[in-house]
C-alpha atoms as a PDB file:
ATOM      1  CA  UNK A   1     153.917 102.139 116.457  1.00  0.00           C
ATOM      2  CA  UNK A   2     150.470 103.472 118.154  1.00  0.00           C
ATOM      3  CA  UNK A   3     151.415 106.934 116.642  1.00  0.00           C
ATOM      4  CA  UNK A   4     151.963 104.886 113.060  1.00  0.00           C
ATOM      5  CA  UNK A   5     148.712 103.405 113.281  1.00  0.00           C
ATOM      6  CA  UNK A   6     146.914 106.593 114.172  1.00  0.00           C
ATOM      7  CA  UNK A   7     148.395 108.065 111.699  1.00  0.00           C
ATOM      8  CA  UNK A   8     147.416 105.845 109.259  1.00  0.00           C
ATOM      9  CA  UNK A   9     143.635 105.339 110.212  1.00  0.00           C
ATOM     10  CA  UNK A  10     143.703 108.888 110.168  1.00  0.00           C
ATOM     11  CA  UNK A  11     144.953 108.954 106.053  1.00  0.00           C
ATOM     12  CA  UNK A  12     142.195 106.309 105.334  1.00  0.00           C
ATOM     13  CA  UNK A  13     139.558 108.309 107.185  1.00  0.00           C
ATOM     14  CA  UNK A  14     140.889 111.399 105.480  1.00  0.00           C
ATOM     15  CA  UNK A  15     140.885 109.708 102.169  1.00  0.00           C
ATOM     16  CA  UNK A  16     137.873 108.140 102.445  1.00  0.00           C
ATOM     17  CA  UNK A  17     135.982 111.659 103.724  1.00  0.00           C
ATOM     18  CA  UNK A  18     137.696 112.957 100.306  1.00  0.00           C
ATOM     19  CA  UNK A  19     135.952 110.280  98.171  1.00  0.00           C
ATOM     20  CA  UNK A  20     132.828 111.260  99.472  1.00  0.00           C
ATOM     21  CA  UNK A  21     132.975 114.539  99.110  1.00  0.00           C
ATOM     22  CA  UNK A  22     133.917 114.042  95.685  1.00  0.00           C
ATOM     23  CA  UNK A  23     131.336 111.934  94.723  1.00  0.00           C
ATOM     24  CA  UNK A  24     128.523 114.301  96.874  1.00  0.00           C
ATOM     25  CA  UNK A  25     129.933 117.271  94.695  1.00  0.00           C
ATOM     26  CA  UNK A  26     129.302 114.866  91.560  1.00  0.00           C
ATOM     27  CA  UNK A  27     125.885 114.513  92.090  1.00  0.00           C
ATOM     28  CA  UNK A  28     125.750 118.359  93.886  1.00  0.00           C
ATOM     29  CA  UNK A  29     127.459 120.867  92.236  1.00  0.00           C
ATOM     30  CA  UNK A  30     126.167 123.321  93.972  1.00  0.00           C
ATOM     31  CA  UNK A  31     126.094 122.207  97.074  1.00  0.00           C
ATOM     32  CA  UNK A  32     128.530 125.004  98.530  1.00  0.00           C
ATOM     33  CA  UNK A  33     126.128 127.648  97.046  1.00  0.00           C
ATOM     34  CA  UNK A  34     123.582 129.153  99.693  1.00  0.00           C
ATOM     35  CA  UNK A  35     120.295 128.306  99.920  1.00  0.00           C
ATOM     36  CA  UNK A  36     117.425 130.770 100.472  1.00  0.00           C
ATOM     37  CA  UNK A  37     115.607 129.449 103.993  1.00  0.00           C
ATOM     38  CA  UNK A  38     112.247 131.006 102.755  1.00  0.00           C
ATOM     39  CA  UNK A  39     111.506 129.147 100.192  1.00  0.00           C
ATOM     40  CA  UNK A  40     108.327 126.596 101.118  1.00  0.00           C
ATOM     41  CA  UNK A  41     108.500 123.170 100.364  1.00  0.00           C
ATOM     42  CA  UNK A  42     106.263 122.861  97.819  1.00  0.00           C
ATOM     43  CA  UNK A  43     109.831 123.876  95.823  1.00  0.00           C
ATOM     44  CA  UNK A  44     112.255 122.504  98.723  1.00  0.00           C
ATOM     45  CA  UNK A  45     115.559 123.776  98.955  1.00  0.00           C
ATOM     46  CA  UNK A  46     118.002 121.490  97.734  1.00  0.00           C
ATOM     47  CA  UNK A  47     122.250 120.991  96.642  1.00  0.00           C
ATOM     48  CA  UNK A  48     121.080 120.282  93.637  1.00  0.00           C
ATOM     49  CA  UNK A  49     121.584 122.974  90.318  1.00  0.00           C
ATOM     50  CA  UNK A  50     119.385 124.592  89.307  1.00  0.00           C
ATOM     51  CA  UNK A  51     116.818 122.848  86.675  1.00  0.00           C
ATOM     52  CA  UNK A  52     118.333 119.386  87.367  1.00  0.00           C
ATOM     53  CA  UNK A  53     115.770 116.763  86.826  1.00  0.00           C
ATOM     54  CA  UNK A  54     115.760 115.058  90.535  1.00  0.00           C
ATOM     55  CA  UNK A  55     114.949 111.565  89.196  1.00  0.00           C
ATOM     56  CA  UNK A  56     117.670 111.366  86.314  1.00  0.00           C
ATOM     57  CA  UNK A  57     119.918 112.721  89.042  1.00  0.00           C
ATOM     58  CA  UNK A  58     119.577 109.641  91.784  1.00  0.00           C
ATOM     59  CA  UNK A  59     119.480 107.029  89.041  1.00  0.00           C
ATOM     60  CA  UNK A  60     123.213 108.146  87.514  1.00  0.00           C
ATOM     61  CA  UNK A  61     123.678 105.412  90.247  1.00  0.00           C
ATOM     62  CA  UNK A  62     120.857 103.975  91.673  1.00  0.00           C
ATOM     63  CA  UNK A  63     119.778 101.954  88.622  1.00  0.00           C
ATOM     64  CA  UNK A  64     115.867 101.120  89.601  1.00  0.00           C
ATOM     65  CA  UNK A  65     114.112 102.565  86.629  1.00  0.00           C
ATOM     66  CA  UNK A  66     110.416 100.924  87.540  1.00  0.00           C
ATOM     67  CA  UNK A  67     111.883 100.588  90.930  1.00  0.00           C
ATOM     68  CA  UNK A  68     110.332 101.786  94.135  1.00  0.00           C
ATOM     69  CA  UNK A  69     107.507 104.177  94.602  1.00  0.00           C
ATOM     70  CA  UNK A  70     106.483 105.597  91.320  1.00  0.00           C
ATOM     71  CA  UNK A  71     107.590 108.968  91.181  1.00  0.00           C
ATOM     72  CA  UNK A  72     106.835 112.459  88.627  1.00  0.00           C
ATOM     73  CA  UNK A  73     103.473 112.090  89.936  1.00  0.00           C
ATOM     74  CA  UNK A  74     101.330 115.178  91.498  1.00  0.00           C
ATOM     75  CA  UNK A  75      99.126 114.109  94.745  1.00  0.00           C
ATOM     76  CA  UNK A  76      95.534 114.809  94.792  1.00  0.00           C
ATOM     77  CA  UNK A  77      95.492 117.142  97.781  1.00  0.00           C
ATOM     78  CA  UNK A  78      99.343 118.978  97.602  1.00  0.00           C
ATOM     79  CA  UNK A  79      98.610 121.288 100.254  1.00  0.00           C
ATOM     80  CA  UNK A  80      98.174 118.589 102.693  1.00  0.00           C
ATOM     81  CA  UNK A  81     101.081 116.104 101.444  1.00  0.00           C
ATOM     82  CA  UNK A  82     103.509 115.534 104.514  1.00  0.00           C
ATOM     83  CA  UNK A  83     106.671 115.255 102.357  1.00  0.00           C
ATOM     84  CA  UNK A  84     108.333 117.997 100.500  1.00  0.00           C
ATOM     85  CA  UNK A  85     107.583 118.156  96.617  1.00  0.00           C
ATOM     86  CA  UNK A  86     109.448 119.129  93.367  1.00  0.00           C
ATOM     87  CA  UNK A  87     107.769 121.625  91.239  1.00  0.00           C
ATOM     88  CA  UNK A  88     104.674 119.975  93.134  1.00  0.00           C
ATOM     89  CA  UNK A  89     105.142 116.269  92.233  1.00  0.00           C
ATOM     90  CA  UNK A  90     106.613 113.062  94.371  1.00  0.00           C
ATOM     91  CA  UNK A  91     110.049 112.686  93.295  1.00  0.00           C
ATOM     92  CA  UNK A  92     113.295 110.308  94.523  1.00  0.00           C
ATOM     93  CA  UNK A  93     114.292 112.976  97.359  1.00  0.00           C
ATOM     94  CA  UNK A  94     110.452 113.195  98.532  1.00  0.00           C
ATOM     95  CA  UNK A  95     110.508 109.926 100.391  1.00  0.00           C
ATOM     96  CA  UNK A  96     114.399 110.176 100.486  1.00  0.00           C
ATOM     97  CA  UNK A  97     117.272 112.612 101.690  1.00  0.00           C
ATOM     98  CA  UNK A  98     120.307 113.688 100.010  1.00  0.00           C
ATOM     99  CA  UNK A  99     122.894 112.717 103.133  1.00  0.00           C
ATOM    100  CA  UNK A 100     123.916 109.622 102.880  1.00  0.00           C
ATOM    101  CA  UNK A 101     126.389 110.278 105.721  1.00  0.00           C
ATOM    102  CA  UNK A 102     123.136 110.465 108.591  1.00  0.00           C
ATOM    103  CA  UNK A 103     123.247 107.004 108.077  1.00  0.00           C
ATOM    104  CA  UNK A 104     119.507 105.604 108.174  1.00  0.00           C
ATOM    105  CA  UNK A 105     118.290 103.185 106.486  1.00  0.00           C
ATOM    106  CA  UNK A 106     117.608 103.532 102.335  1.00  0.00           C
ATOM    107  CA  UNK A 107     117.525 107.188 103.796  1.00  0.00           C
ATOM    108  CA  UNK A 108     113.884 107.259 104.874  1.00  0.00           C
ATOM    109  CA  UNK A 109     112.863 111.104 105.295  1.00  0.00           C
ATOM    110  CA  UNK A 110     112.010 110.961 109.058  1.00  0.00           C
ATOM    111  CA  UNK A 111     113.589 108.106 109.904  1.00  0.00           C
ATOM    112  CA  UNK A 112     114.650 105.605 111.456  1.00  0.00           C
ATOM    113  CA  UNK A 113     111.659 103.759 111.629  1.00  0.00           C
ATOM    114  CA  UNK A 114     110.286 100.483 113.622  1.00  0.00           C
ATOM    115  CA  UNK A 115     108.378  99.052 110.840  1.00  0.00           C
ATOM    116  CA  UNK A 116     109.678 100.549 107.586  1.00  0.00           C
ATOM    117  CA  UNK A 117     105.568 100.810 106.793  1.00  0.00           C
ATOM    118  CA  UNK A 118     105.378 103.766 109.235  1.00  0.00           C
ATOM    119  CA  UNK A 119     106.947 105.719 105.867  1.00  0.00           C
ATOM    120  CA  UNK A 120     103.537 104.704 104.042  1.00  0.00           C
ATOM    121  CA  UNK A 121     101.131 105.136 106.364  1.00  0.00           C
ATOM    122  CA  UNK A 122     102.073 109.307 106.564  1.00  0.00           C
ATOM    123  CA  UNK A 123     100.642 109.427 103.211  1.00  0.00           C
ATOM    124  CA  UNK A 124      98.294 106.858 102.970  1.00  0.00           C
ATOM    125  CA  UNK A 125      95.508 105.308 105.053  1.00  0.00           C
ATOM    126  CA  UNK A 126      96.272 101.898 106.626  1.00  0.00           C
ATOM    127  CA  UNK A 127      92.415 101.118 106.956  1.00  0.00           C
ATOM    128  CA  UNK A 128      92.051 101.471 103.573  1.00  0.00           C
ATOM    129  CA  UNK A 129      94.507  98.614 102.938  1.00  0.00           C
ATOM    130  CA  UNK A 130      93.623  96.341 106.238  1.00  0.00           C
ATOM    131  CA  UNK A 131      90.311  94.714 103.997  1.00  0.00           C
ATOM    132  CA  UNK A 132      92.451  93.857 101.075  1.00  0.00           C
ATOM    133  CA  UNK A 133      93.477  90.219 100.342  1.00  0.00           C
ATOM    134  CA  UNK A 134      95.319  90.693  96.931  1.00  0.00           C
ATOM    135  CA  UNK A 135      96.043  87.063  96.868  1.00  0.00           C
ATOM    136  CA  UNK A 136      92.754  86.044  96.756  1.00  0.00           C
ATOM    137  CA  UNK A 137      91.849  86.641  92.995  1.00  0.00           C
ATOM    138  CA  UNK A 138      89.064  85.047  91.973  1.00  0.00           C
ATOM    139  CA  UNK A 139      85.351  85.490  92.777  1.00  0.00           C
ATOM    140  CA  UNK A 140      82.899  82.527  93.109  1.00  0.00           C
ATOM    141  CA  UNK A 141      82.357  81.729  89.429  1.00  0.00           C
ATOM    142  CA  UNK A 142      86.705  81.195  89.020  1.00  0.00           C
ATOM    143  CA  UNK A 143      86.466  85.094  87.220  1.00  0.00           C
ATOM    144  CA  UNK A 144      89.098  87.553  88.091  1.00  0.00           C
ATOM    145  CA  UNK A 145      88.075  89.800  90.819  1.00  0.00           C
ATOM    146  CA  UNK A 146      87.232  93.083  90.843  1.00  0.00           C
ATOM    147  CA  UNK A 147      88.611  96.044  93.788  1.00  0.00           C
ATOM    148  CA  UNK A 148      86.955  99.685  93.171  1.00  0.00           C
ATOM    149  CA  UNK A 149      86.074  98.565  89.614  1.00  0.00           C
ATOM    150  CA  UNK A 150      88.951  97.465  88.578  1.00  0.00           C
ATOM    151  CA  UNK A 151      90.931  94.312  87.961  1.00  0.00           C
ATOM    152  CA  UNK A 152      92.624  93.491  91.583  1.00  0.00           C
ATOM    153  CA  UNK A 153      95.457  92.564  89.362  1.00  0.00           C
ATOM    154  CA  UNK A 154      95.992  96.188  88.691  1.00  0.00           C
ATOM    155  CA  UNK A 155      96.871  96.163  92.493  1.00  0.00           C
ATOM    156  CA  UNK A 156     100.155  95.006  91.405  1.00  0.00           C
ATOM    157  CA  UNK A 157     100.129  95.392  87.767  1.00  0.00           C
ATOM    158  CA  UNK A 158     100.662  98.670  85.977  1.00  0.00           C
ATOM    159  CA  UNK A 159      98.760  96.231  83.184  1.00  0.00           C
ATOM    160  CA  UNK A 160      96.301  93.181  83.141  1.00  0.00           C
ATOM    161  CA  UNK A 161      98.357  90.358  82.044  1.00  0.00           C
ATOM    162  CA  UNK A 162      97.298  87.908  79.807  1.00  0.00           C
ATOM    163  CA  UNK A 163      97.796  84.475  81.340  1.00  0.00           C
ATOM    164  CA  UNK A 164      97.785  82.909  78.313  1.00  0.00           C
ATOM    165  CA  UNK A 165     100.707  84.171  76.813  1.00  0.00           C
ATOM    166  CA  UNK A 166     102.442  85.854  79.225  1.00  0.00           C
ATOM    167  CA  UNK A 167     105.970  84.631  80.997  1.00  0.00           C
ATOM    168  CA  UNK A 168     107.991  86.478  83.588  1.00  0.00           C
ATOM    169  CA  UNK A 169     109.408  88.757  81.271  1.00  0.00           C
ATOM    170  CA  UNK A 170     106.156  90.027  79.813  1.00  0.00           C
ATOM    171  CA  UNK A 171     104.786  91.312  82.782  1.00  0.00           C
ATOM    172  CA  UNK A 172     104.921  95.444  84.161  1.00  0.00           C
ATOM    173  CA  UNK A 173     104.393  96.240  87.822  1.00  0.00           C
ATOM    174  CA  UNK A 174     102.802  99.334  89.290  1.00  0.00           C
ATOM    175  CA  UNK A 175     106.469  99.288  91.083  1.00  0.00           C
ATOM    176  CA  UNK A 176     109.329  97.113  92.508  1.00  0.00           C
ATOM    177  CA  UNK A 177     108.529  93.690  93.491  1.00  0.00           C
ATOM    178  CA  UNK A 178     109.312  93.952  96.749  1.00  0.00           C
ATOM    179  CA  UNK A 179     108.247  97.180  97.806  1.00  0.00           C
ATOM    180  CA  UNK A 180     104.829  95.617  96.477  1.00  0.00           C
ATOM    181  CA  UNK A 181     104.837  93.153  99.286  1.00  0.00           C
ATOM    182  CA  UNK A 182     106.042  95.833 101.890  1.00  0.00           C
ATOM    183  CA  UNK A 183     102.922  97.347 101.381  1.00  0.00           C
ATOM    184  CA  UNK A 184     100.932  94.919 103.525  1.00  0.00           C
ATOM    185  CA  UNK A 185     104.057  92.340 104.498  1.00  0.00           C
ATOM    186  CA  UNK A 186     106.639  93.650 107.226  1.00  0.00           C
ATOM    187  CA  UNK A 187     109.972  92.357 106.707  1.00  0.00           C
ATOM    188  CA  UNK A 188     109.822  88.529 107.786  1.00  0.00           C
ATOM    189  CA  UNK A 189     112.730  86.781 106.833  1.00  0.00           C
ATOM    190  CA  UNK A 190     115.863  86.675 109.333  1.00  0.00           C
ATOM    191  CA  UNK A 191     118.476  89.424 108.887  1.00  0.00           C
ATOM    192  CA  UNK A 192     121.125  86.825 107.638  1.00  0.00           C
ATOM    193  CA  UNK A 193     118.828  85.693 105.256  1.00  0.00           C
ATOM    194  CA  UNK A 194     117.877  88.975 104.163  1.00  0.00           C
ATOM    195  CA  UNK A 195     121.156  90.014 103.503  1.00  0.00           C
ATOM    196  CA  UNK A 196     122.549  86.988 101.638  1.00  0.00           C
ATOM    197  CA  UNK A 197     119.731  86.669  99.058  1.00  0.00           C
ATOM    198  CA  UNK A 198     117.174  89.954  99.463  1.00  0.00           C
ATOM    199  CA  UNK A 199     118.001  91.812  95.867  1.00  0.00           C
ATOM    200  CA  UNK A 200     121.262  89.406  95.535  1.00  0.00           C
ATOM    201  CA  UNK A 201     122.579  88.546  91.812  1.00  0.00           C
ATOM    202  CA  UNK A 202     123.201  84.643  91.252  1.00  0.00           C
ATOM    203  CA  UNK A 203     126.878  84.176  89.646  1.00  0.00           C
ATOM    204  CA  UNK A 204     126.943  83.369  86.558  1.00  0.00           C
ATOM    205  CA  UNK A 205     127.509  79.652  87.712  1.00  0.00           C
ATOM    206  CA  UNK A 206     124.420  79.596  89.892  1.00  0.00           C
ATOM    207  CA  UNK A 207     122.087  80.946  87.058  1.00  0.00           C
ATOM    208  CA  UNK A 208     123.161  77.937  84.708  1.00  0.00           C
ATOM    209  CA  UNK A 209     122.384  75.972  87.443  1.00  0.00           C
ATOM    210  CA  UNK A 210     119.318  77.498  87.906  1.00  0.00           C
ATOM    211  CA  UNK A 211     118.143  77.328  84.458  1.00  0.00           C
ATOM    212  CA  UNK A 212     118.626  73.816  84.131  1.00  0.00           C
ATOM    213  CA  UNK A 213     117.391  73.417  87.693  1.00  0.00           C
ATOM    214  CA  UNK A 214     114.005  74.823  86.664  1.00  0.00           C
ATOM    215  CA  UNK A 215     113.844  72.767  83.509  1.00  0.00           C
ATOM    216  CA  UNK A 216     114.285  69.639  84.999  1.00  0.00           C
ATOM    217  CA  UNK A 217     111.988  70.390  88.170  1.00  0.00           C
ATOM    218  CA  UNK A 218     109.212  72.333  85.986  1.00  0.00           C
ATOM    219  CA  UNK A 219     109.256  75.278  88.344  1.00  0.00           C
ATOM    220  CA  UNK A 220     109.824  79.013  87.501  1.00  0.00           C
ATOM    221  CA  UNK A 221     111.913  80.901  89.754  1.00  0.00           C
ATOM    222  CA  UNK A 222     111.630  84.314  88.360  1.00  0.00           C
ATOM    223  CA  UNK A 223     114.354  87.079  88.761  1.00  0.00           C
ATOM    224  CA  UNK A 224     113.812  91.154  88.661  1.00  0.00           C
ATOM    225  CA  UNK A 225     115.416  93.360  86.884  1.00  0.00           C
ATOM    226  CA  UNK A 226     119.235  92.674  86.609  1.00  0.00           C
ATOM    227  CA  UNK A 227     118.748  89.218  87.276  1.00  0.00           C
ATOM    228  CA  UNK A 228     118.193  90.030  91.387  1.00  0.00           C
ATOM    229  CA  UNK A 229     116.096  87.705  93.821  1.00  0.00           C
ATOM    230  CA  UNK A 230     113.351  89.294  95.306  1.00  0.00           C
ATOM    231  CA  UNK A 231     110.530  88.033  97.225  1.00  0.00           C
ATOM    232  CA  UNK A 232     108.782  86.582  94.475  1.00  0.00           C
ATOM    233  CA  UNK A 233     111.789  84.427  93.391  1.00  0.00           C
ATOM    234  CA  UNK A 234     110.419  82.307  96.040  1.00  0.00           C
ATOM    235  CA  UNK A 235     106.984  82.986  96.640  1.00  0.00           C
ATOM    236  CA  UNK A 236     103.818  82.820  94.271  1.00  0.00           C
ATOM    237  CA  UNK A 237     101.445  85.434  95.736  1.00  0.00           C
ATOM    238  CA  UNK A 238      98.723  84.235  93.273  1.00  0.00           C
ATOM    239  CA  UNK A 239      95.771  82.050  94.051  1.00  0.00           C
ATOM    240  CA  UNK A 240      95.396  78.468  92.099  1.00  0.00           C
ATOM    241  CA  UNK A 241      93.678  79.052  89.068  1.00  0.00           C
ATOM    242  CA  UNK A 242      95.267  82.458  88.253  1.00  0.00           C
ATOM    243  CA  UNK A 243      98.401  81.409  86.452  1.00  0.00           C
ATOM    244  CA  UNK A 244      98.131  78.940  83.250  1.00  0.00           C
ATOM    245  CA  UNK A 245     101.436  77.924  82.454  1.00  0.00           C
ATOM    246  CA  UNK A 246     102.426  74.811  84.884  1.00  0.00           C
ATOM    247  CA  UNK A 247     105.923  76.059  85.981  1.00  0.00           C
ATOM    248  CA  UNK A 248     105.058  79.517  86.933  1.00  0.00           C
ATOM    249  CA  UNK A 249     101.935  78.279  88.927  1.00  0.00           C
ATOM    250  CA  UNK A 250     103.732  76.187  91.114  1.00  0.00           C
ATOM    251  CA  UNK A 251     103.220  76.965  94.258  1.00  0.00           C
ATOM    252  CA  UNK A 252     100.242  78.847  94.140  1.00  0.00           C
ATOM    253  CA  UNK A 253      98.105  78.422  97.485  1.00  0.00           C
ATOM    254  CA  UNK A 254     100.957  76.169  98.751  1.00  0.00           C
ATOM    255  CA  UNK A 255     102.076  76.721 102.687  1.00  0.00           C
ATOM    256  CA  UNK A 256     103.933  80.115 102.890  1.00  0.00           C
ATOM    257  CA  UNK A 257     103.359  80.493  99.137  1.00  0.00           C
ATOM    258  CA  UNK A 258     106.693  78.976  98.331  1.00  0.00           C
ATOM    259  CA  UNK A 259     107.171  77.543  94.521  1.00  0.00           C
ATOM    260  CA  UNK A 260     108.811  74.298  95.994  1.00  0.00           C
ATOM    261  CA  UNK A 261     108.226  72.907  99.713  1.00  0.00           C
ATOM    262  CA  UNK A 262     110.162  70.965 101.502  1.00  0.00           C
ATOM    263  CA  UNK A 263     113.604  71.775 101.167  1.00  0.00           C
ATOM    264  CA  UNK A 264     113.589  71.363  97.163  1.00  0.00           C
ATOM    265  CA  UNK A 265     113.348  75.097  96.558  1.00  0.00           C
ATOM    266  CA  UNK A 266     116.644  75.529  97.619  1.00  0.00           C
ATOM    267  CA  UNK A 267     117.912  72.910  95.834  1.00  0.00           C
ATOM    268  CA  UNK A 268     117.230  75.218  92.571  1.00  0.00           C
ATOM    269  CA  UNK A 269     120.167  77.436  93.133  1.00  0.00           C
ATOM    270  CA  UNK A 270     122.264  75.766  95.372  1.00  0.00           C
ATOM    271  CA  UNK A 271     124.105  72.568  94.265  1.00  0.00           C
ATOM    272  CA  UNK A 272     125.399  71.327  97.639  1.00  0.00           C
ATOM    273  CA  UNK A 273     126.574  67.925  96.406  1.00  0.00           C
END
């Protein structure tokens, strides 16, 4: 019966080493071909063919699109960037490696890390971010502030929304949601929380809930792409005064930033009666 058993884990391991081969040769079809050592890694060797476009590559599966870092963009100083480069530009695989057998997390180049910040911080200067206060908005006279000349909305916002008109949908961000937050935020929430609800879709129950939740409580709880909570589903990280329309303000300057306090937040999504 032991020999049975081993036998069998040893199929499913088998089978399961298979798959993943399979699908690394998908993405790698020439992964078996050699690799020339000298090249530098301002062109880094990689499994991938020759000419293949790095970014449309990862996102055959990883679906972010304005996700994450944005990438195809060159660095101001090259020579001195810490990470490798693809035809001299930050790609997917810059910040990332190809094995996802190694087995650290969102496959950090150089990790694991303590504080998944440590990742920004080899590129960029913390100092220059420890003076920033993006949630403070407004100057003296109620106008929008202004960081380095620009609008600090533009901290966030690939564009200056209009308050006016704009609604959850109408808004771009420099890049994902939560990797926004990261910037300054560590992760704070419990691990059980994180993984029950952190980039989690609502079934298709829950979100008719949840519309008609938010209608009769006047509150917006806003979804990212692909209708996944993120860390402003809950949290409004603008300052009172920012936001015009009444639902999507809520919560604005409230304790912890959340949209709904005391309990009634969760009470948007989760029916328990």
């Amino acid at each position: 019966m032991a020999l049975e058993k081993s036998n069998q884990f040893d199929f499913i391991m088998s089978s399961r080493f298979v798959a993943l081969f399979i699908i690394f040769l998908f993405c790698h079809p020439d992964a078996l071909r050699a690799q020339e050592p000298s090249v530098s890694t301002r062109s880094l060797p990689t499994t991938f063919p020759a000419g293949t476009e790095l970014q449309s590559q990862c996102l055959n599966c990883h679906k972010y699109g304005e996700n994450h870092h944005p990438i195809g963009i060159t660095p101001a100083n090259p020579a001195a960037y810490p990470f490798p480069l693809y035809n001299g530009k930050i790609m997917c695989l810059t910040c990332h490696t190809e094995n996802h057998e190694k087995g650290d997390t969102n496959l950090l180049r150089g990790g694991p890390y303590n504080d998944r910040r440590d990742i920004c911080f080899k590129c960029h200067a913390e100092k220059e971010y420890a003076n920033i206060n993006p949630h403070i908005m407004l100057d003296e006279r109620g106008k929008i502030r202004s960081m380095n000349g620009r609008s600090i909305c533009l901290f966030c916002h690939s564009a200056i929304p209009n308050p006016a008109v704009d609604r959850t949908g109408d808004v771009r961000f420099r890049a994902d949601v939560a990797f926004l937050c990261w910037r300054c935020h560590p992760l704070m929430a419990s691990p059980t929380f994180f993984q029950t609800h952190f980039l989690k879709q609502p079934s298709e129950e829950m979100g008719k809930y949840l519309k008609e939740k938010e209608q009769r409580m006047q509150v917006t709880i806003p979804l990212v792409p692909r209708d996944r909570i993120t860390c402003s589903t809950c949290h409004n990280p603008h300052q009172k005064g920012v936001i015009l329309y009444g639902p999507s303000a809520s919560g604005a300057d409230q304790k912890n930033r959340l949209r709904l306090q005391g309990g009634k937040l969760c009470i948007v999504c989760h029916n328990f009666s």
